[in-house]
C-alpha atoms as a PDB file:
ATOM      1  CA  UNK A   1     -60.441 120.756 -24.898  1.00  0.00           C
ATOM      2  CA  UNK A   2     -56.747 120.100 -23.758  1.00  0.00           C
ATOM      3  CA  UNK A   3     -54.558 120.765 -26.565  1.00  0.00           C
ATOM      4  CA  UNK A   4     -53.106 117.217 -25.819  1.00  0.00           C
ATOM      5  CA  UNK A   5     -56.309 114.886 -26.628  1.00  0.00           C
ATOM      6  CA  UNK A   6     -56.427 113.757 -30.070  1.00  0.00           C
ATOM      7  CA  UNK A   7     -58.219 111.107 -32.112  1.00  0.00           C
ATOM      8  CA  UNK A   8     -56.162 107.911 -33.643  1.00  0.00           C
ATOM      9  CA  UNK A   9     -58.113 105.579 -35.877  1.00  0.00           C
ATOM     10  CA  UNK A  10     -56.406 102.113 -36.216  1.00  0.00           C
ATOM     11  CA  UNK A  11     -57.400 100.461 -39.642  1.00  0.00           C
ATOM     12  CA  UNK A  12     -56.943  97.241 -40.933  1.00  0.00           C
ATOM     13  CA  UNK A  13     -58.355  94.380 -42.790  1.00  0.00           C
ATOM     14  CA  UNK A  14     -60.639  92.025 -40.825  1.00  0.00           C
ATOM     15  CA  UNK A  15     -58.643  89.893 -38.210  1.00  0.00           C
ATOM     16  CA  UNK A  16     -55.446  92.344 -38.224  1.00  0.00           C
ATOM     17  CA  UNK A  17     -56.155  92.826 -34.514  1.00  0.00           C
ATOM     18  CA  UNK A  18     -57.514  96.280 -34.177  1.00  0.00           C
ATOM     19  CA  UNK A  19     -59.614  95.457 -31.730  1.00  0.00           C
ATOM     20  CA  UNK A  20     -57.136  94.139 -29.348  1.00  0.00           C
ATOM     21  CA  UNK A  21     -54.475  97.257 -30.250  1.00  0.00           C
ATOM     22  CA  UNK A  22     -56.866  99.793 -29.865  1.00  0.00           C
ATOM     23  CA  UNK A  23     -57.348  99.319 -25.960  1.00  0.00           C
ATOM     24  CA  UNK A  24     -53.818  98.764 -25.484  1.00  0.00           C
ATOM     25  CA  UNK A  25     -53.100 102.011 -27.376  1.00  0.00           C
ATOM     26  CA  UNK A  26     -55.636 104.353 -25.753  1.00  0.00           C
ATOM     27  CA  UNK A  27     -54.751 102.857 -22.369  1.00  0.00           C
ATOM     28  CA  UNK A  28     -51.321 104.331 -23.066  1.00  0.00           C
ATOM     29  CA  UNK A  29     -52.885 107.874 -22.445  1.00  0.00           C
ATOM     30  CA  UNK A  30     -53.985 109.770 -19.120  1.00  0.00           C
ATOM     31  CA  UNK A  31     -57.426 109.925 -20.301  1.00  0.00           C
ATOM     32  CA  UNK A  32     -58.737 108.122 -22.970  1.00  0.00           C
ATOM     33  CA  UNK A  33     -61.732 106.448 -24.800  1.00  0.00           C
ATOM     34  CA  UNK A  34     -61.893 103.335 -27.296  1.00  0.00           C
ATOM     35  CA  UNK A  35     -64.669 102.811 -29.825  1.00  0.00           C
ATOM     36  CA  UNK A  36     -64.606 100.248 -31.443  1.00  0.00           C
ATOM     37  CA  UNK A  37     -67.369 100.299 -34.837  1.00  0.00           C
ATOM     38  CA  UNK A  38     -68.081  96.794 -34.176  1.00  0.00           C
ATOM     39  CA  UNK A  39     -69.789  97.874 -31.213  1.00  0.00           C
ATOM     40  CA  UNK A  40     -71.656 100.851 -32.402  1.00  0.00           C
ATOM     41  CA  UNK A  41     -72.644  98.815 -35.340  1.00  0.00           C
ATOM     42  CA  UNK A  42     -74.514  96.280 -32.970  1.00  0.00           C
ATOM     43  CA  UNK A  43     -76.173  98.972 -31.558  1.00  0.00           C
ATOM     44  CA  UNK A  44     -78.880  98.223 -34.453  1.00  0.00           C
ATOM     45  CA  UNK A  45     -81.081  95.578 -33.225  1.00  0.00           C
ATOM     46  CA  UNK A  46     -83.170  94.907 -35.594  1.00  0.00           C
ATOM     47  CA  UNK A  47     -82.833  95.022 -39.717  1.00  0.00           C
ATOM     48  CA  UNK A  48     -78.680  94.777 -39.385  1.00  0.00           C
ATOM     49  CA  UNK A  49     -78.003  94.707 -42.883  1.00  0.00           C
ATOM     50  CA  UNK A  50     -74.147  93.031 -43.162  1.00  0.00           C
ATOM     51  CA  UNK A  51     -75.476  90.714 -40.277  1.00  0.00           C
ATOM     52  CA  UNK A  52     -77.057  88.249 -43.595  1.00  0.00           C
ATOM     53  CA  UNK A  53     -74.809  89.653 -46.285  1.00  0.00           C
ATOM     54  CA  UNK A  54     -71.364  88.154 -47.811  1.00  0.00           C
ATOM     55  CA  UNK A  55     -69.167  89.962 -49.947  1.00  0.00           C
ATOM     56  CA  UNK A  56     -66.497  92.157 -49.616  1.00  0.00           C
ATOM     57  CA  UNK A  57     -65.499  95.622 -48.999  1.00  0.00           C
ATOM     58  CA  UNK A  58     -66.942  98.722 -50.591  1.00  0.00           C
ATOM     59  CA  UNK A  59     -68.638  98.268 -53.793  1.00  0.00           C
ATOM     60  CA  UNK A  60     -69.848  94.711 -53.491  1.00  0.00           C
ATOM     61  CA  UNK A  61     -72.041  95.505 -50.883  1.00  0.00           C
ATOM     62  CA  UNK A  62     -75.931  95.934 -51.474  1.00  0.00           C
ATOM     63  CA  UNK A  63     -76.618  99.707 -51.031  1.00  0.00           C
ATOM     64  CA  UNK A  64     -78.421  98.831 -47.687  1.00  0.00           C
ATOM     65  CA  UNK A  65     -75.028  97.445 -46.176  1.00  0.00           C
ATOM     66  CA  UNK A  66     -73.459 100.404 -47.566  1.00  0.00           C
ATOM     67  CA  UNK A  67     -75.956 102.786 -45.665  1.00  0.00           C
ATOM     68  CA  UNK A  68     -75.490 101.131 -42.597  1.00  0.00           C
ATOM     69  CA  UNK A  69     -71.736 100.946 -42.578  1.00  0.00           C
ATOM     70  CA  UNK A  70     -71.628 104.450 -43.614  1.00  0.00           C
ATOM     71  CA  UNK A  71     -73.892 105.290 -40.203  1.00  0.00           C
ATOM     72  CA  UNK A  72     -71.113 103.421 -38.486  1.00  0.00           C
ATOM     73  CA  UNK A  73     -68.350 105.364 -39.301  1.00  0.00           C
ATOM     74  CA  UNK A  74     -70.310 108.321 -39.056  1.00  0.00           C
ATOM     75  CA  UNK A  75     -71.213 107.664 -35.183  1.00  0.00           C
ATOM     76  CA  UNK A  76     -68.033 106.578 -34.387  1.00  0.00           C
ATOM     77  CA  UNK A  77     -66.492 109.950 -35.417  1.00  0.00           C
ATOM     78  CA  UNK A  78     -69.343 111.696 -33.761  1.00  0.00           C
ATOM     79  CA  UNK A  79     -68.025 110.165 -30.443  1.00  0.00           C
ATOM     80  CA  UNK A  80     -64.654 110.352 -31.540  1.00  0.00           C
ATOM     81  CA  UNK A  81     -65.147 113.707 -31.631  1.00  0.00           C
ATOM     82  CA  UNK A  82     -67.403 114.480 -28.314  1.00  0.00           C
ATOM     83  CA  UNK A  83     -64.577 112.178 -26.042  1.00  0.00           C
ATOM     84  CA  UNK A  84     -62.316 114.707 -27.826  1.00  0.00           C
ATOM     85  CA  UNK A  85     -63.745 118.030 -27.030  1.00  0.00           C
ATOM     86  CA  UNK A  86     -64.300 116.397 -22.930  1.00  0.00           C
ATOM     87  CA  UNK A  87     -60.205 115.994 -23.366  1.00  0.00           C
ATOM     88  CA  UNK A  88     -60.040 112.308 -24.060  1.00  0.00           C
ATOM     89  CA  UNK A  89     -57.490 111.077 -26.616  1.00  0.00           C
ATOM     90  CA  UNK A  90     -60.069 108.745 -28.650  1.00  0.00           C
ATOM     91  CA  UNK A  91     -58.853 105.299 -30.704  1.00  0.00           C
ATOM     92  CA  UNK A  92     -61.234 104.497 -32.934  1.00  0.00           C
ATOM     93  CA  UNK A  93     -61.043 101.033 -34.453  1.00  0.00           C
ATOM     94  CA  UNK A  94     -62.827 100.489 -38.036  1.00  0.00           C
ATOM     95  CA  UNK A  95     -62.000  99.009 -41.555  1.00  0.00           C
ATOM     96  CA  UNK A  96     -61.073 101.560 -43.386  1.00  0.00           C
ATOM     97  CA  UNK A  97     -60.654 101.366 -47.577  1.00  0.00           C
ATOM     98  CA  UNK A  98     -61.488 102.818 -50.682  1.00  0.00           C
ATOM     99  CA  UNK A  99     -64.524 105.553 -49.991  1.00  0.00           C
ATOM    100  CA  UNK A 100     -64.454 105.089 -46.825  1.00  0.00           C
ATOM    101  CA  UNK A 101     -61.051 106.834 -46.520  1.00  0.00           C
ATOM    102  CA  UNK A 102     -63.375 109.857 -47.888  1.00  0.00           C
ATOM    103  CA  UNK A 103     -65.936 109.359 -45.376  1.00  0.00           C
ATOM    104  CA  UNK A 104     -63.487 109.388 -42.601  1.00  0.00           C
ATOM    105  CA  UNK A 105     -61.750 112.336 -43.964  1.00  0.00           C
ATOM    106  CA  UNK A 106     -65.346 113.947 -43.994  1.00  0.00           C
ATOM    107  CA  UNK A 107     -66.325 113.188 -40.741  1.00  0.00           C
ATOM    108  CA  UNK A 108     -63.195 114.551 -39.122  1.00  0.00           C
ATOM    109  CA  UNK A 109     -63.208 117.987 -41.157  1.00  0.00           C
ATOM    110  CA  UNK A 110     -61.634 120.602 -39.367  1.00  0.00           C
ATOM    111  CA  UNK A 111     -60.265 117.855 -36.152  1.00  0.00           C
ATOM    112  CA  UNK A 112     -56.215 116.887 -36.675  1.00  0.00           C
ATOM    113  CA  UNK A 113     -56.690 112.831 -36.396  1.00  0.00           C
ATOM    114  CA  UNK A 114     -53.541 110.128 -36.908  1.00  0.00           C
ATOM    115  CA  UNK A 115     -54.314 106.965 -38.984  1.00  0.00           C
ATOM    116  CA  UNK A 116     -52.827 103.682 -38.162  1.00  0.00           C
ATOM    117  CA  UNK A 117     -53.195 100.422 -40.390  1.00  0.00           C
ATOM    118  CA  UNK A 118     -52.546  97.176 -39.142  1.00  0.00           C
END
């Protein structure tokens, strides 16, 4: 892995515009990659939990929900992390608050990673 390539989450609440920055920032780079969660998320077809479910953030989802948006973050740092090691700086864009800050921190162990909220 070039010591260069790095990962860069952009955070924000829903609407901030992290899916628009995040191309623009990781086209900034020689070779980079942009995953966004939205899209790994609809990689579930079928049984998409937060697909039927209102609420908000964290806590007031149904544990389902929960599950599922913790596999989301959890794939999207497993990319993150493969585009990495190939020597791609990675932007991943998610919603990250309250355990998920945790999760993130978890799933990066060990990998250097800059956080930007919109």
């Amino acid at each position: 892995m070039p010591d260069d390539a790095k990962i860069i989450v952009v955070s924000g609440i829903q609407g901030a515009g992290k899916s628009t920055t995040g191309p623009l920032l990781a086209a900034r780079f020689e070779k980079s990659a942009f995953i966004d969660a939205d899209d790994v998320a609809s990689m579930i077809v079928s049984g998409q939990a937060w697909a039927t479910e209102t609420g908000g953030p964290g806590d007031a989802f149904a544990p389902e929900t929960q599950r599922q948006l913790r596999l989301r973050l959890h794939n999207s740092c497993l990319l993150a992390r493969s585009y990495r090691d190939a020597g791609f700086t990675t932007v991943v864009a998610d919603i990250i608050l309250s355990d998920r800050w945790d999760h993130l921190r978890e799933d990066l162990r060990g990998v250097a990673f800059h956080l930007v909220v919109l």
